[in-house]
PDB file of N, CA and C in Angstrom:
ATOM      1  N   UNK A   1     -68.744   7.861  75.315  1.00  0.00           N
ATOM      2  CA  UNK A   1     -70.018   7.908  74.617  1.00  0.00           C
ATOM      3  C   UNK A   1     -69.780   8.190  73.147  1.00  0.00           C
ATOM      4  N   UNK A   2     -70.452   7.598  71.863  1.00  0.00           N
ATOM      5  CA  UNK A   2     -70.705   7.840  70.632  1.00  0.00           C
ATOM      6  C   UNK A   2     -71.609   7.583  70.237  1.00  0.00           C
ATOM      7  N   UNK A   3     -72.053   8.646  69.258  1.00  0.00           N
ATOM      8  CA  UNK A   3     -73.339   9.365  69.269  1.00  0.00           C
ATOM      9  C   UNK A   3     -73.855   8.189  68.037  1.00  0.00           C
ATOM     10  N   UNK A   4     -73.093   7.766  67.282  1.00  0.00           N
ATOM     11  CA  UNK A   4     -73.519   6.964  66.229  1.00  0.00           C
ATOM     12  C   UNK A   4     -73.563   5.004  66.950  1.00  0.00           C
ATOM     13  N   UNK A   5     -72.938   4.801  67.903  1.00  0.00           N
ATOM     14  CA  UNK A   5     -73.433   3.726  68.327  1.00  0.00           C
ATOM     15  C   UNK A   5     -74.298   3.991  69.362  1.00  0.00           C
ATOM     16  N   UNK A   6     -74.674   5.010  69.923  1.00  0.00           N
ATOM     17  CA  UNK A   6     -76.372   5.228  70.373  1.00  0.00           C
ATOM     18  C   UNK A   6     -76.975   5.079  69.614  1.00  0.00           C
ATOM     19  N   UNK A   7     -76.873   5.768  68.011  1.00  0.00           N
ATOM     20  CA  UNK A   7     -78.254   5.499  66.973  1.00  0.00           C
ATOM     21  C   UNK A   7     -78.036   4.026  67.091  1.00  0.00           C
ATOM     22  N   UNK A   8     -77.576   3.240  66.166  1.00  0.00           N
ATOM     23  CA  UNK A   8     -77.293   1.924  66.075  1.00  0.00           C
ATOM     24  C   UNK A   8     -77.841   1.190  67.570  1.00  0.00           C
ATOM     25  N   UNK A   9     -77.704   1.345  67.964  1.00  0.00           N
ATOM     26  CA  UNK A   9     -78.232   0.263  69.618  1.00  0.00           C
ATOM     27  C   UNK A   9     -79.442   0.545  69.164  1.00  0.00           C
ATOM     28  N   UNK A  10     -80.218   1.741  69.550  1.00  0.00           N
ATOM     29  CA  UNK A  10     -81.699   2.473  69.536  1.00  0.00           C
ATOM     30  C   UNK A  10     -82.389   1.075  68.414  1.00  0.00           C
ATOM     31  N   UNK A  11     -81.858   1.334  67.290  1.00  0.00           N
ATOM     32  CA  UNK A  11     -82.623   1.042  66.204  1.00  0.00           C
ATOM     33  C   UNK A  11     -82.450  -0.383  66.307  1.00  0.00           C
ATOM     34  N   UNK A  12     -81.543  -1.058  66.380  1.00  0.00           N
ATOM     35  CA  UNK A  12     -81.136  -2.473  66.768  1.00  0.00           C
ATOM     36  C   UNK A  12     -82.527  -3.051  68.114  1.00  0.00           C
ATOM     37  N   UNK A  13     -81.604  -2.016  68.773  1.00  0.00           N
ATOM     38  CA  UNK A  13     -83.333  -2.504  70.252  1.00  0.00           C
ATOM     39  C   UNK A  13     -84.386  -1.997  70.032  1.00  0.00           C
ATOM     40  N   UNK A  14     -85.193  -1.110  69.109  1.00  0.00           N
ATOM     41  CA  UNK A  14     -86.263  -1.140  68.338  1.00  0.00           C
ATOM     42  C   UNK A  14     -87.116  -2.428  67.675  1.00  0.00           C
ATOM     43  N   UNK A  15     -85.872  -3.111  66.537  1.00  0.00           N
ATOM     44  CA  UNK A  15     -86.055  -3.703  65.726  1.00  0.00           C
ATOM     45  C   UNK A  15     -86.365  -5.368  66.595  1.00  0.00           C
ATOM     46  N   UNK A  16     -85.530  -5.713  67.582  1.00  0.00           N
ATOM     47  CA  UNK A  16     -85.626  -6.498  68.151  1.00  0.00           C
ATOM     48  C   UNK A  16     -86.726  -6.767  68.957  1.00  0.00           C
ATOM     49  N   UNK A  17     -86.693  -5.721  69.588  1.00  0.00           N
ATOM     50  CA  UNK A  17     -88.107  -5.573  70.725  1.00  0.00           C
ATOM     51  C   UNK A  17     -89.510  -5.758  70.345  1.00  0.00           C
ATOM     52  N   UNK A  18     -89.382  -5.353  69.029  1.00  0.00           N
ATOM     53  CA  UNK A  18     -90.145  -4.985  68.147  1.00  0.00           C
ATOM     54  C   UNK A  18     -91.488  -4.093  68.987  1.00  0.00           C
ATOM     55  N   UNK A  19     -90.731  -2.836  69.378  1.00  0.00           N
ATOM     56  CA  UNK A  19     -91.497  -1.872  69.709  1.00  0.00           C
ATOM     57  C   UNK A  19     -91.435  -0.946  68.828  1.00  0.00           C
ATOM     58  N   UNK A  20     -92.218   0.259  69.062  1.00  0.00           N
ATOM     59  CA  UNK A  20     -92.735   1.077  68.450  1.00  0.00           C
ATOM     60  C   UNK A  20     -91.334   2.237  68.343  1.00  0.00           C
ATOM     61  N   UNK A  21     -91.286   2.901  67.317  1.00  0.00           N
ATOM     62  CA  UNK A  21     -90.331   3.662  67.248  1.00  0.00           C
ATOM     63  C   UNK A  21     -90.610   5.121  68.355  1.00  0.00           C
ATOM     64  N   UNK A  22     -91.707   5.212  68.307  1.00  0.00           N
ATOM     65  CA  UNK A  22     -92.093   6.489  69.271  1.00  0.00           C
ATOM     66  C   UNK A  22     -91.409   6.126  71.113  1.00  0.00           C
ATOM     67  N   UNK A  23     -91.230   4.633  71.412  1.00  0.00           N
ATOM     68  CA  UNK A  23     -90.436   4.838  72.548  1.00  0.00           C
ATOM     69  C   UNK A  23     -89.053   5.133  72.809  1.00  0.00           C
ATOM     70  N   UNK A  24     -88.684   5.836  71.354  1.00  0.00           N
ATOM     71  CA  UNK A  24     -87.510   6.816  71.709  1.00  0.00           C
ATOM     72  C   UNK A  24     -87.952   8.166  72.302  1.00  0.00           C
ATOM     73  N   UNK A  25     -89.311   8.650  71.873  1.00  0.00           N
ATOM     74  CA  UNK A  25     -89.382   9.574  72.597  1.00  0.00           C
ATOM     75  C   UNK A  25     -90.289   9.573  73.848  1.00  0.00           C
ATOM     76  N   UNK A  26     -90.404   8.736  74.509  1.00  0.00           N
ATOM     77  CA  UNK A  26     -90.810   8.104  75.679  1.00  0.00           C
ATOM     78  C   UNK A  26     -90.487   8.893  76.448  1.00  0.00           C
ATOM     79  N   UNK A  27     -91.153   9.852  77.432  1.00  0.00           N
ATOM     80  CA  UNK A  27     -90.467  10.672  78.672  1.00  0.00           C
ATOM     81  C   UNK A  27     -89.269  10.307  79.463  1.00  0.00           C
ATOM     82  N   UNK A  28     -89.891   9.261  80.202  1.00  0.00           N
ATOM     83  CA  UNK A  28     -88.972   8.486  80.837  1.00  0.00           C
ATOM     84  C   UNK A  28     -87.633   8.134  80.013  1.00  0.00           C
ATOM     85  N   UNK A  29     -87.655   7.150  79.199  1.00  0.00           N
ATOM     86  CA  UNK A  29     -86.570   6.901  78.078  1.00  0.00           C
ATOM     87  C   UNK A  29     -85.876   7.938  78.480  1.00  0.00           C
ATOM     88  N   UNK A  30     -86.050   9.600  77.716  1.00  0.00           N
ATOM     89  CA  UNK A  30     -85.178  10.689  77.946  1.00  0.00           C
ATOM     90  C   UNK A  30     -84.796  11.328  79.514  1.00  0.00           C
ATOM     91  N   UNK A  31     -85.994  10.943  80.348  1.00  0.00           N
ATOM     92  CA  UNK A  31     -84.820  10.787  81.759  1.00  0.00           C
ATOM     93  C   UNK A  31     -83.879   9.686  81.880  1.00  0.00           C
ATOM     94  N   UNK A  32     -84.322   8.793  81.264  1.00  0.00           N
ATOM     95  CA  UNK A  32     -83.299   7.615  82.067  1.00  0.00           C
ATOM     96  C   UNK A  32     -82.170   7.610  81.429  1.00  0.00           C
ATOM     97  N   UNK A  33     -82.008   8.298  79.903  1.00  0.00           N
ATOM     98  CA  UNK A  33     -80.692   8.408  79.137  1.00  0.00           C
ATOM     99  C   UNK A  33     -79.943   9.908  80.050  1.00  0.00           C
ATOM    100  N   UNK A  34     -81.117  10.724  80.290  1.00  0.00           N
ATOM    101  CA  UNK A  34     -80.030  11.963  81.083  1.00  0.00           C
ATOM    102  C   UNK A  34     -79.720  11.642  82.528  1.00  0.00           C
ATOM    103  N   UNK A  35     -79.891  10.716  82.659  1.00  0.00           N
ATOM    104  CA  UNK A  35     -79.750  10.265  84.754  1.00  0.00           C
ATOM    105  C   UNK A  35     -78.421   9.671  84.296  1.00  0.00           C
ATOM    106  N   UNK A  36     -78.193   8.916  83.228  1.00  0.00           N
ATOM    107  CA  UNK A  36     -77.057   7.990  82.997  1.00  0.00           C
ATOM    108  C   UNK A  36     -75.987   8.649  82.487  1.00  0.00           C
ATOM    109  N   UNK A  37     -76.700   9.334  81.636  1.00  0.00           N
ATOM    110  CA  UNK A  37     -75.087  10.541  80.890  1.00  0.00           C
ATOM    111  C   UNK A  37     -75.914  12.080  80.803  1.00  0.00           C
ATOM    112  N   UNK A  38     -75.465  13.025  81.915  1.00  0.00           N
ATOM    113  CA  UNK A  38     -75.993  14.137  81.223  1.00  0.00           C
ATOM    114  C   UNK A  38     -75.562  14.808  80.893  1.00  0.00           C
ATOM    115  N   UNK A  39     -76.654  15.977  79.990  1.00  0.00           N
ATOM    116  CA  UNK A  39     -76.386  16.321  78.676  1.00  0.00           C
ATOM    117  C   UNK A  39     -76.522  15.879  77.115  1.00  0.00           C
ATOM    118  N   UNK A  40     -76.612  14.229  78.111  1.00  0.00           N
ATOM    119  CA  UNK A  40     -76.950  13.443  76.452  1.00  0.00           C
ATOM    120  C   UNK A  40     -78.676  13.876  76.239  1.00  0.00           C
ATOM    121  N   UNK A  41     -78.872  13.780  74.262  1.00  0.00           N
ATOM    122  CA  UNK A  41     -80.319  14.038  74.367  1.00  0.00           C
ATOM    123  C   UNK A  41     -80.041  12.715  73.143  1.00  0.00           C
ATOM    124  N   UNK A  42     -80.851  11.565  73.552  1.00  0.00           N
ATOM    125  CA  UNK A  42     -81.209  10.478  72.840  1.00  0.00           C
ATOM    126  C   UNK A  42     -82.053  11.075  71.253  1.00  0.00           C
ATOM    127  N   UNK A  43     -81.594   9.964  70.572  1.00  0.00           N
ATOM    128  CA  UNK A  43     -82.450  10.371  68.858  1.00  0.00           C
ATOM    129  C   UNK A  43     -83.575  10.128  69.143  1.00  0.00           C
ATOM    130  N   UNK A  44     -84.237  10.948  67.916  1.00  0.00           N
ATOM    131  CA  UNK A  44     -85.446  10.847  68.482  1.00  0.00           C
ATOM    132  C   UNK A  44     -86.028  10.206  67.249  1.00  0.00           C
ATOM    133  N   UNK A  45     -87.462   9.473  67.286  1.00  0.00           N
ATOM    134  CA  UNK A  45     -88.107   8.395  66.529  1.00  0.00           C
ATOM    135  C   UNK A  45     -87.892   8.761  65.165  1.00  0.00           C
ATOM    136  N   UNK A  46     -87.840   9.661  64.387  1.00  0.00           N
ATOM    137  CA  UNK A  46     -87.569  10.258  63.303  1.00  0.00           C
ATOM    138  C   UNK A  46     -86.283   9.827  62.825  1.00  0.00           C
ATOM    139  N   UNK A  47     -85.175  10.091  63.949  1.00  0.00           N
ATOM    140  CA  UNK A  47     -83.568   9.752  63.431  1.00  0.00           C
ATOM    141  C   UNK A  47     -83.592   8.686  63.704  1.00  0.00           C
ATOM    142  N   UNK A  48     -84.453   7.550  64.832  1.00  0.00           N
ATOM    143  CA  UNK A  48     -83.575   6.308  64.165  1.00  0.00           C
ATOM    144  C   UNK A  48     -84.794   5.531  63.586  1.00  0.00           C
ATOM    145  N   UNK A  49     -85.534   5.756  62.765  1.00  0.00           N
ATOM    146  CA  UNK A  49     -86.624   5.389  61.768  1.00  0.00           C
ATOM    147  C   UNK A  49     -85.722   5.216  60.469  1.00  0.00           C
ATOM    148  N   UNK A  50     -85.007   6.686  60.100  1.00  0.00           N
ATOM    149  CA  UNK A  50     -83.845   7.091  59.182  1.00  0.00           C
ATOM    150  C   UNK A  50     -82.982   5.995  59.001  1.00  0.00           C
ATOM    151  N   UNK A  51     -82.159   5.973  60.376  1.00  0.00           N
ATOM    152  CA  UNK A  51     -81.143   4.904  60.481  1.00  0.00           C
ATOM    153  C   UNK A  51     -81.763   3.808  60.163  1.00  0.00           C
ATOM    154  N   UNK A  52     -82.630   3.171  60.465  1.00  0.00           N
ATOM    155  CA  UNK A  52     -83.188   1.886  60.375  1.00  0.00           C
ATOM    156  C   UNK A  52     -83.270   1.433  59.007  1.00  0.00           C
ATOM    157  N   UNK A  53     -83.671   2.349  58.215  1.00  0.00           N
ATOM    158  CA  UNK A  53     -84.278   2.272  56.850  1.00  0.00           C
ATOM    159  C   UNK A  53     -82.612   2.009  56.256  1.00  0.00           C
ATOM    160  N   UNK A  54     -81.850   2.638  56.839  1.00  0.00           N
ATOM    161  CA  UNK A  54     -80.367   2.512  55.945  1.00  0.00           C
ATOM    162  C   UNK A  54     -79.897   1.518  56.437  1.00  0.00           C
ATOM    163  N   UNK A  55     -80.054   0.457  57.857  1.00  0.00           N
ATOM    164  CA  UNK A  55     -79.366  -0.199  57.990  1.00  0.00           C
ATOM    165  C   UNK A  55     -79.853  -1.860  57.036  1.00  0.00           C
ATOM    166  N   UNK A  56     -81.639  -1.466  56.609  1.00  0.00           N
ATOM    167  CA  UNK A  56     -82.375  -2.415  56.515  1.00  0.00           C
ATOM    168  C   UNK A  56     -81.859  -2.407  55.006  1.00  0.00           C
ATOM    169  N   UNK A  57     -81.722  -1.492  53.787  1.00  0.00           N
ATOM    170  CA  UNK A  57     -81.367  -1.484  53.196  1.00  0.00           C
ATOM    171  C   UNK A  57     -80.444  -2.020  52.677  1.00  0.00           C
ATOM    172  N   UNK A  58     -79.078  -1.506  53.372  1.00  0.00           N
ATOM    173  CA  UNK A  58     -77.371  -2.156  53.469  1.00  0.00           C
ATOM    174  C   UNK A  58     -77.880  -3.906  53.498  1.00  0.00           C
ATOM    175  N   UNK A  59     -78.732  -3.875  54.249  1.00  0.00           N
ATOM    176  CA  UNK A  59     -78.494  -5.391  54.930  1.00  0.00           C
ATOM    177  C   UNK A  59     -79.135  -6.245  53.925  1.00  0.00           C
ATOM    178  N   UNK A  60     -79.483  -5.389  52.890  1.00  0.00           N
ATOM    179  CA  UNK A  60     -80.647  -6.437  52.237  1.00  0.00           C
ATOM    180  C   UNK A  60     -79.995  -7.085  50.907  1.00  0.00           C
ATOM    181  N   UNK A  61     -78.814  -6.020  50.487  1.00  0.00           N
ATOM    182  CA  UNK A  61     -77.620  -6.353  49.864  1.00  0.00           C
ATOM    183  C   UNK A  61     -76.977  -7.663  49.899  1.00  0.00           C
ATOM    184  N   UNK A  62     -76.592  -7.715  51.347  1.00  0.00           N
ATOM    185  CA  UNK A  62     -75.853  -9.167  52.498  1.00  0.00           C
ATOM    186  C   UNK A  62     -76.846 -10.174  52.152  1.00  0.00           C
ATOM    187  N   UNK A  63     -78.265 -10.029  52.108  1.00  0.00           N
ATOM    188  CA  UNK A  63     -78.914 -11.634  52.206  1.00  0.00           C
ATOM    189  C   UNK A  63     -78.952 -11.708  50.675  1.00  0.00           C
ATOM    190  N   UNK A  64     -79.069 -10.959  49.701  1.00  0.00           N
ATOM    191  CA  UNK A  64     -79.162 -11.064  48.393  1.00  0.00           C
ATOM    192  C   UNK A  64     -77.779 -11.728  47.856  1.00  0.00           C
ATOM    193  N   UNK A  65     -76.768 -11.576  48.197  1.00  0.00           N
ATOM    194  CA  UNK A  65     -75.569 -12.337  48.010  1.00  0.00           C
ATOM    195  C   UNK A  65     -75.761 -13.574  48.443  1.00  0.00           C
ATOM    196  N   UNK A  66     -76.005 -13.504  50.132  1.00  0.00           N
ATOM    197  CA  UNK A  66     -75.876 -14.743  50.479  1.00  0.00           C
ATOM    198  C   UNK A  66     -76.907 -15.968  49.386  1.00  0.00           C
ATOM    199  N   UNK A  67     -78.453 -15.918  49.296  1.00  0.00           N
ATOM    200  CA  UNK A  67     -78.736 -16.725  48.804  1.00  0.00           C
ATOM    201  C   UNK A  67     -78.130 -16.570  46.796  1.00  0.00           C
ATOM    202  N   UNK A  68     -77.579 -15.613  46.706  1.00  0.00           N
ATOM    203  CA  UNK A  68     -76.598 -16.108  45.118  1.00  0.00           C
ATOM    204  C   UNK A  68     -76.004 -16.656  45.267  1.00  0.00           C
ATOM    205  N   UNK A  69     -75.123 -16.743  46.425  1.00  0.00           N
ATOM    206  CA  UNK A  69     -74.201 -17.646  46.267  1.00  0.00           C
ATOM    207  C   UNK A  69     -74.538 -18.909  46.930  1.00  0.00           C
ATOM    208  N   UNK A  70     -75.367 -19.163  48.042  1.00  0.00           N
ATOM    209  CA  UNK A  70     -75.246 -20.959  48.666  1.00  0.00           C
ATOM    210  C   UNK A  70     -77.292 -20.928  47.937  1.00  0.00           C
ATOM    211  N   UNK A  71     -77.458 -20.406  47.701  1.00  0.00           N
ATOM    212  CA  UNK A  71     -78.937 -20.985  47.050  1.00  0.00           C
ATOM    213  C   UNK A  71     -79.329 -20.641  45.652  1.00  0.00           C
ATOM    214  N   UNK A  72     -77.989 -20.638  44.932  1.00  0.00           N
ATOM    215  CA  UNK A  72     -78.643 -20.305  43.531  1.00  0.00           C
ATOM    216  C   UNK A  72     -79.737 -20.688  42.423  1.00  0.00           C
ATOM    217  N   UNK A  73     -80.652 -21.599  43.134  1.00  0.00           N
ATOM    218  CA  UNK A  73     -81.522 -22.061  42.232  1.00  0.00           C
ATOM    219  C   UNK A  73     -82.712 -21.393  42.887  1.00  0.00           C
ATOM    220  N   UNK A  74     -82.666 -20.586  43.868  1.00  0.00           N
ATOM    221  CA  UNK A  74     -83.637 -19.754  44.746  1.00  0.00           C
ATOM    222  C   UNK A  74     -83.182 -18.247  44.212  1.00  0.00           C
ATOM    223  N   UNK A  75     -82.242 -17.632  43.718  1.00  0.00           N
ATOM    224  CA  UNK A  75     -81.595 -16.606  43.349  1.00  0.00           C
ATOM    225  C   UNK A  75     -82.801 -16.411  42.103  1.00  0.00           C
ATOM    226  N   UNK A  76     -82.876 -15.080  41.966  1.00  0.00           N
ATOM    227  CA  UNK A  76     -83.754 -14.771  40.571  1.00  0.00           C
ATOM    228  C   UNK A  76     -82.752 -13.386  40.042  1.00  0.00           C
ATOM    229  N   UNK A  77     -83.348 -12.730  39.245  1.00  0.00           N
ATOM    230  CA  UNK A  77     -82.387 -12.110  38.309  1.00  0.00           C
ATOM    231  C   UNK A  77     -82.484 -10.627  38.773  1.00  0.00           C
ATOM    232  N   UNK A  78     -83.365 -10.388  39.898  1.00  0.00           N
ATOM    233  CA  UNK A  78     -84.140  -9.322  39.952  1.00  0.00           C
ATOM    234  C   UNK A  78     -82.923  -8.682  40.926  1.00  0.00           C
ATOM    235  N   UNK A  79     -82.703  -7.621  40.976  1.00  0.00           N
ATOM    236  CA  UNK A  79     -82.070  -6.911  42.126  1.00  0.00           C
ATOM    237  C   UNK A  79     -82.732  -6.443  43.088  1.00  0.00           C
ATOM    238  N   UNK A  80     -81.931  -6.369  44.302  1.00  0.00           N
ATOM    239  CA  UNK A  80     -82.592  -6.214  45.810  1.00  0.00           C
ATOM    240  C   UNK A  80     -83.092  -4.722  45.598  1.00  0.00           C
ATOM    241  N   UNK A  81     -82.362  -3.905  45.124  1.00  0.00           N
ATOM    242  CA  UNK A  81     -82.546  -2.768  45.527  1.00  0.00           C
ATOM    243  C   UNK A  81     -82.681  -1.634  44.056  1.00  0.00           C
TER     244      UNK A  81
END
């Protein structure tokens, strides 16, 4: 188990699902993560809201390159971030 690719999944299957961040703290959710590993206590909507915001960030870097470099007439001068 690692505690930082639990955040990362969470927020990944958040983002995808496109559910609500509060079904991290879903009752169930937190049985079904302690039936599977216990002792584990899953993040809760707050920490991977956090994470999310940093991964959305990082990532926004990656598409800002990408269209500088294969769409530069779509590129503007402005920075992502």
């Amino acid at each position: 188990y690692n505690e930082v690719q639990h955040r990362a999944i969470c927020a990944i299957q958040c983002a995808v699902s496109k559910c609500s961040l509060a079904s991290q703290d879903d009752e169930w959710y937190c049985l079904e993560v302690k039936l599977l590993r216990p002792g584990t206590i899953p993040p809760s909507s707050k920490i991977v809201a956090h994470d999310m915001g940093i991964l959305y960030s990082k990532y926004a870097k990656v598409v800002w390159w990408y269209f500088e470099v294969f769409f530069p007439s779509v590129h503007t001068d402005r920075s992502p971030c």
